[in-house]
PDB file of N, CA and C in Angstrom:
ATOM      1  N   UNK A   1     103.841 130.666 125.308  1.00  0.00           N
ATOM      2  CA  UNK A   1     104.242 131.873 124.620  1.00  0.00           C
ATOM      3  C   UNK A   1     103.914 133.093 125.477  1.00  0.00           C
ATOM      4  N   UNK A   2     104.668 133.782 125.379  1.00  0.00           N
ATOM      5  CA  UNK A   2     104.615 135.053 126.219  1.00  0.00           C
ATOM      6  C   UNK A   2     103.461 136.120 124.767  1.00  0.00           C
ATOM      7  N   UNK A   3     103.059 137.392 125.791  1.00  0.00           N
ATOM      8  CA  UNK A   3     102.380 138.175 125.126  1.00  0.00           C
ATOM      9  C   UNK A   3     103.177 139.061 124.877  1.00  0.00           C
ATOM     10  N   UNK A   4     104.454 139.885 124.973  1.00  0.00           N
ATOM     11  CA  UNK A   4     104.964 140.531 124.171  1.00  0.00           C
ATOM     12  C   UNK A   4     106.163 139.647 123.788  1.00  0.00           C
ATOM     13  N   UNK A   5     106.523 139.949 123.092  1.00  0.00           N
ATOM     14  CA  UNK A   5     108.001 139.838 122.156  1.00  0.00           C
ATOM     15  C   UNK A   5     108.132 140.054 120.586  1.00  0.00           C
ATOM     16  N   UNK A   6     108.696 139.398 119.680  1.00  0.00           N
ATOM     17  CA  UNK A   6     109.012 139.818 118.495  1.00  0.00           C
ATOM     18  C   UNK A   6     108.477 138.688 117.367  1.00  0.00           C
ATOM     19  N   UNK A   7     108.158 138.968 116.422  1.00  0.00           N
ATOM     20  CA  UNK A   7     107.377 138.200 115.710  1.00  0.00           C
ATOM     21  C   UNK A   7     107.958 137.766 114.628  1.00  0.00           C
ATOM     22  N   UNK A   8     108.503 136.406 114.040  1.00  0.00           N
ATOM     23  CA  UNK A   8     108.781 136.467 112.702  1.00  0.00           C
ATOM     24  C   UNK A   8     108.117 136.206 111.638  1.00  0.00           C
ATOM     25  N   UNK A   9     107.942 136.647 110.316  1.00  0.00           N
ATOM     26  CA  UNK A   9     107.316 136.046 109.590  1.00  0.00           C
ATOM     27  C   UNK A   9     107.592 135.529 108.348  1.00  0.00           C
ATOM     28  N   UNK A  10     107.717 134.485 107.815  1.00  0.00           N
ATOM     29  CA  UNK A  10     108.392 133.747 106.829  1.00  0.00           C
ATOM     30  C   UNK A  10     107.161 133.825 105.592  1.00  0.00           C
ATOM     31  N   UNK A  11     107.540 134.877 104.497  1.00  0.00           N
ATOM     32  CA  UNK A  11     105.945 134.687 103.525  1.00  0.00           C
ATOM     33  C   UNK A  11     106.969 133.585 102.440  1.00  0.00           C
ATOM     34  N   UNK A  12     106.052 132.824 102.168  1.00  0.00           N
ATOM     35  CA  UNK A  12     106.803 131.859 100.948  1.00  0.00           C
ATOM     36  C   UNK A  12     106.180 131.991  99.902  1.00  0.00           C
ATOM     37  N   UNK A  13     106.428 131.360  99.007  1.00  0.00           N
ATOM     38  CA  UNK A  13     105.528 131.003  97.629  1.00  0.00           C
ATOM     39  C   UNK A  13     104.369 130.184  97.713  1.00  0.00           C
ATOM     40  N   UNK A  14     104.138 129.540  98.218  1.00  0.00           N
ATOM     41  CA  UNK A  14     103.057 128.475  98.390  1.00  0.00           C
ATOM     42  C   UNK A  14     102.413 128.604  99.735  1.00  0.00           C
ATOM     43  N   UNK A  15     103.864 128.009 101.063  1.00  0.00           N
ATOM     44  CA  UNK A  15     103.393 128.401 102.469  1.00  0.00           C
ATOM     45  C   UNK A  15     104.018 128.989 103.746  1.00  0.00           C
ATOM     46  N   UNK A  16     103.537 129.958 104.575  1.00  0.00           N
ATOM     47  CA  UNK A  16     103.945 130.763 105.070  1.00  0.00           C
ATOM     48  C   UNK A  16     104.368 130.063 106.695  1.00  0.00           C
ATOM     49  N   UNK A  17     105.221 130.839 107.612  1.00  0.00           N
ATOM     50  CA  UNK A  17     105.135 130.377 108.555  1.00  0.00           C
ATOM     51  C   UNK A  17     105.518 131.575 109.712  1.00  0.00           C
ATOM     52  N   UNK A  18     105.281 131.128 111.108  1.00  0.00           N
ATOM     53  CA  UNK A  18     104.925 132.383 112.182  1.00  0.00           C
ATOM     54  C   UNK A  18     106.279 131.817 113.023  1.00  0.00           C
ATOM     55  N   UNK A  19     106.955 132.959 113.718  1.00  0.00           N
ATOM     56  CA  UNK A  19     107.495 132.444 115.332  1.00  0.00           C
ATOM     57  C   UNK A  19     107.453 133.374 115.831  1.00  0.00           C
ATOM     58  N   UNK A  20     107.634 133.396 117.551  1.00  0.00           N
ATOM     59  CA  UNK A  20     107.936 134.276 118.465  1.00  0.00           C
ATOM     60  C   UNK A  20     108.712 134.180 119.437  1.00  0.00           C
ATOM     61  N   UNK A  21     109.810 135.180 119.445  1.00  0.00           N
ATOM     62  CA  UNK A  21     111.320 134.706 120.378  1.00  0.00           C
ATOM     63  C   UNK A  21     111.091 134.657 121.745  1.00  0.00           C
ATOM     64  N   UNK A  22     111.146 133.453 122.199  1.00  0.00           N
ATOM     65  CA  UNK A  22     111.058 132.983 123.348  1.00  0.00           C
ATOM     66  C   UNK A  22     112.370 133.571 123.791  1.00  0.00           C
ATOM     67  N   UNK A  23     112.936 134.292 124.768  1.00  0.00           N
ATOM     68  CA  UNK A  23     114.240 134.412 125.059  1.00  0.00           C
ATOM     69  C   UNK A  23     115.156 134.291 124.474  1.00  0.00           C
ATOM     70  N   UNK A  24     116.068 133.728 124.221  1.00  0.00           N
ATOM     71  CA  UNK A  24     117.110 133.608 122.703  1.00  0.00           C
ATOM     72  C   UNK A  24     117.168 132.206 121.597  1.00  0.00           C
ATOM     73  N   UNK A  25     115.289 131.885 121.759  1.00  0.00           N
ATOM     74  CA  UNK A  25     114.793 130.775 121.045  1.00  0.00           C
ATOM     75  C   UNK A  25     114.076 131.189 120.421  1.00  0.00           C
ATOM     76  N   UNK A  26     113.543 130.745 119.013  1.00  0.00           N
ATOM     77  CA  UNK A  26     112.158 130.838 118.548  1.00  0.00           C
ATOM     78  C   UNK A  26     110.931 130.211 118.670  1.00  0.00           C
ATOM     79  N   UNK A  27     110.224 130.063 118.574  1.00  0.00           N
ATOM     80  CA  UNK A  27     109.034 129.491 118.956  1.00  0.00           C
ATOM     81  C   UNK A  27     108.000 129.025 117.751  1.00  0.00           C
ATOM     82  N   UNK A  28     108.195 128.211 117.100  1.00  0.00           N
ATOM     83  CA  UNK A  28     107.577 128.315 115.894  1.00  0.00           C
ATOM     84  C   UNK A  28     105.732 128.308 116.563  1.00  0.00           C
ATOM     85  N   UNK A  29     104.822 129.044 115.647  1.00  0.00           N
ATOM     86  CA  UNK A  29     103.391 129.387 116.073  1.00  0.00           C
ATOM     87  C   UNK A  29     103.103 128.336 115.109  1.00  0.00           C
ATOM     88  N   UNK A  30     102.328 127.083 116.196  1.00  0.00           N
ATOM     89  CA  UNK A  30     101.139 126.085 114.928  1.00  0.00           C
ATOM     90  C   UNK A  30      99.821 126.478 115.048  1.00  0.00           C
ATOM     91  N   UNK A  31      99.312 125.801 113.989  1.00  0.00           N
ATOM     92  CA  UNK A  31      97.781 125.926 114.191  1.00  0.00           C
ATOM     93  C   UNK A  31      97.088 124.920 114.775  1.00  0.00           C
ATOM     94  N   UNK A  32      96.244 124.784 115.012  1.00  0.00           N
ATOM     95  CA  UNK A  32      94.813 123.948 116.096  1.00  0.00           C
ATOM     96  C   UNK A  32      95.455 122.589 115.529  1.00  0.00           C
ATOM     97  N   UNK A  33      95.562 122.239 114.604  1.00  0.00           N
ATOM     98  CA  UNK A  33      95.883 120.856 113.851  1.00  0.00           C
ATOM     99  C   UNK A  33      97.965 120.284 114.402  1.00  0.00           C
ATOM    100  N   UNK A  34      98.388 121.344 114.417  1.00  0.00           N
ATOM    101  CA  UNK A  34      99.659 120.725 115.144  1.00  0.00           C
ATOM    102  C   UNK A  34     100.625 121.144 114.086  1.00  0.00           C
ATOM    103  N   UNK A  35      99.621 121.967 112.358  1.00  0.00           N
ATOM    104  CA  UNK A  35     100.894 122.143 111.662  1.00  0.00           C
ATOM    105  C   UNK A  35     101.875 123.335 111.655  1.00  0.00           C
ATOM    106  N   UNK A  36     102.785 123.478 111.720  1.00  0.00           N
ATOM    107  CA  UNK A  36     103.789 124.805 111.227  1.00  0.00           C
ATOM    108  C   UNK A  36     103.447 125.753 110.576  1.00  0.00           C
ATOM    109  N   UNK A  37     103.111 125.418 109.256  1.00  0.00           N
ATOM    110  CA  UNK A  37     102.989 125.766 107.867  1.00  0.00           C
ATOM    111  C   UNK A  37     101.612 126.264 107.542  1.00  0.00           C
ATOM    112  N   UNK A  38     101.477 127.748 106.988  1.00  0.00           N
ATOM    113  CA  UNK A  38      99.961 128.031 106.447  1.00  0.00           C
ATOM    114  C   UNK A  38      99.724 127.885 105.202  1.00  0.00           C
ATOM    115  N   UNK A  39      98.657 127.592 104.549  1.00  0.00           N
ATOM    116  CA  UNK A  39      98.819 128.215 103.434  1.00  0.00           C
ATOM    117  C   UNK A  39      98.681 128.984 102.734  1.00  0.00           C
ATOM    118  N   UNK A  40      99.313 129.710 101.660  1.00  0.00           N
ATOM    119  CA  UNK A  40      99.256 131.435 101.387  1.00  0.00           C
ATOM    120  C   UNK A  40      98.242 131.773 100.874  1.00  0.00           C
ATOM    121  N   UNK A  41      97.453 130.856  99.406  1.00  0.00           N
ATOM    122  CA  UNK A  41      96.601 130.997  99.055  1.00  0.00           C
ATOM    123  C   UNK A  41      95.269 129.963  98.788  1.00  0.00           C
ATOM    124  N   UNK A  42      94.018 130.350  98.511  1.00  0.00           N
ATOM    125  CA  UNK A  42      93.103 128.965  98.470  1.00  0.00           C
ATOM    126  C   UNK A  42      92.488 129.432  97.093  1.00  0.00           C
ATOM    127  N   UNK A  43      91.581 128.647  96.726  1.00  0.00           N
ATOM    128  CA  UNK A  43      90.106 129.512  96.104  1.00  0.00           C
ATOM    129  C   UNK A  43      89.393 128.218  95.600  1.00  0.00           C
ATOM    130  N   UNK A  44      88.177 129.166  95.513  1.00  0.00           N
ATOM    131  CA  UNK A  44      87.235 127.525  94.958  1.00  0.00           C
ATOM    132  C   UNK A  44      86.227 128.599  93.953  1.00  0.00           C
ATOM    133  N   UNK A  45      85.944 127.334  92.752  1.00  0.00           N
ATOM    134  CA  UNK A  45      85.153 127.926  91.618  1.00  0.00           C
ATOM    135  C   UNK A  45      84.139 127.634  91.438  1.00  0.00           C
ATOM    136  N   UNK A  46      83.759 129.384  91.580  1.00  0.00           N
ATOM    137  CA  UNK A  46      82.446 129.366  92.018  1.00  0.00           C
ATOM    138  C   UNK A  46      81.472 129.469  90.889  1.00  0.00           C
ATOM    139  N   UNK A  47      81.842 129.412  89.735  1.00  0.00           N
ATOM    140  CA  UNK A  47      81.393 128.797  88.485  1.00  0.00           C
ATOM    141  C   UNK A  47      81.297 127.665  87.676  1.00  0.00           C
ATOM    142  N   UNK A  48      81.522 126.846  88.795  1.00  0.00           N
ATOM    143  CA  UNK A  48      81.461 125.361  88.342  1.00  0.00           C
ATOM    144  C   UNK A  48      79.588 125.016  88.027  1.00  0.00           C
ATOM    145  N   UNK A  49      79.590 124.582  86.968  1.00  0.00           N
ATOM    146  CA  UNK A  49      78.239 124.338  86.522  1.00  0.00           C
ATOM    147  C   UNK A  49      77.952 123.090  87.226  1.00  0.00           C
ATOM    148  N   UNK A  50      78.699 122.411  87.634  1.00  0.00           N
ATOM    149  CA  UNK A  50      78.025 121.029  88.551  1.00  0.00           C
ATOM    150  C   UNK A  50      77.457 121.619  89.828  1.00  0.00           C
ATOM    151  N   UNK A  51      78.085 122.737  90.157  1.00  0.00           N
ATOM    152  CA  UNK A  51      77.622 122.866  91.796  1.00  0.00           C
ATOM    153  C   UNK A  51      75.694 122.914  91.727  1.00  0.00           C
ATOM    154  N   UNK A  52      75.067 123.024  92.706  1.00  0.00           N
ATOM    155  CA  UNK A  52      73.231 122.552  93.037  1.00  0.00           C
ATOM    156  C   UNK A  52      73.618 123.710  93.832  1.00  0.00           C
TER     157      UNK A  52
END
């Protein structure tokens, strides 16, 4: 990937995704793991009475 060019960004409902135009290609951006796809949102409850 080059350091300048144009960025796309795909926001979805669930999961999002990155590219950057390689010359008159896109480039889809993965993460460390090899996937495409982020995901938009997480959360964990932090009121769970089981947690120690």
């Amino acid at each position: 990937m080059t350091s300048n060019g144009i960025l796309g960004i795909d926001l979805g409902t669930t999961n999002s995704a990155f590219a950057v135009m390689e010359g008159a290609d896109p480039e889809i951006v993965v993460d460390g793991g090899g996937d495409e796809g982020y995901v938009d949102a997480g959360f964990e409850d932090i009121d769970d009475e089981n947690d120690q």
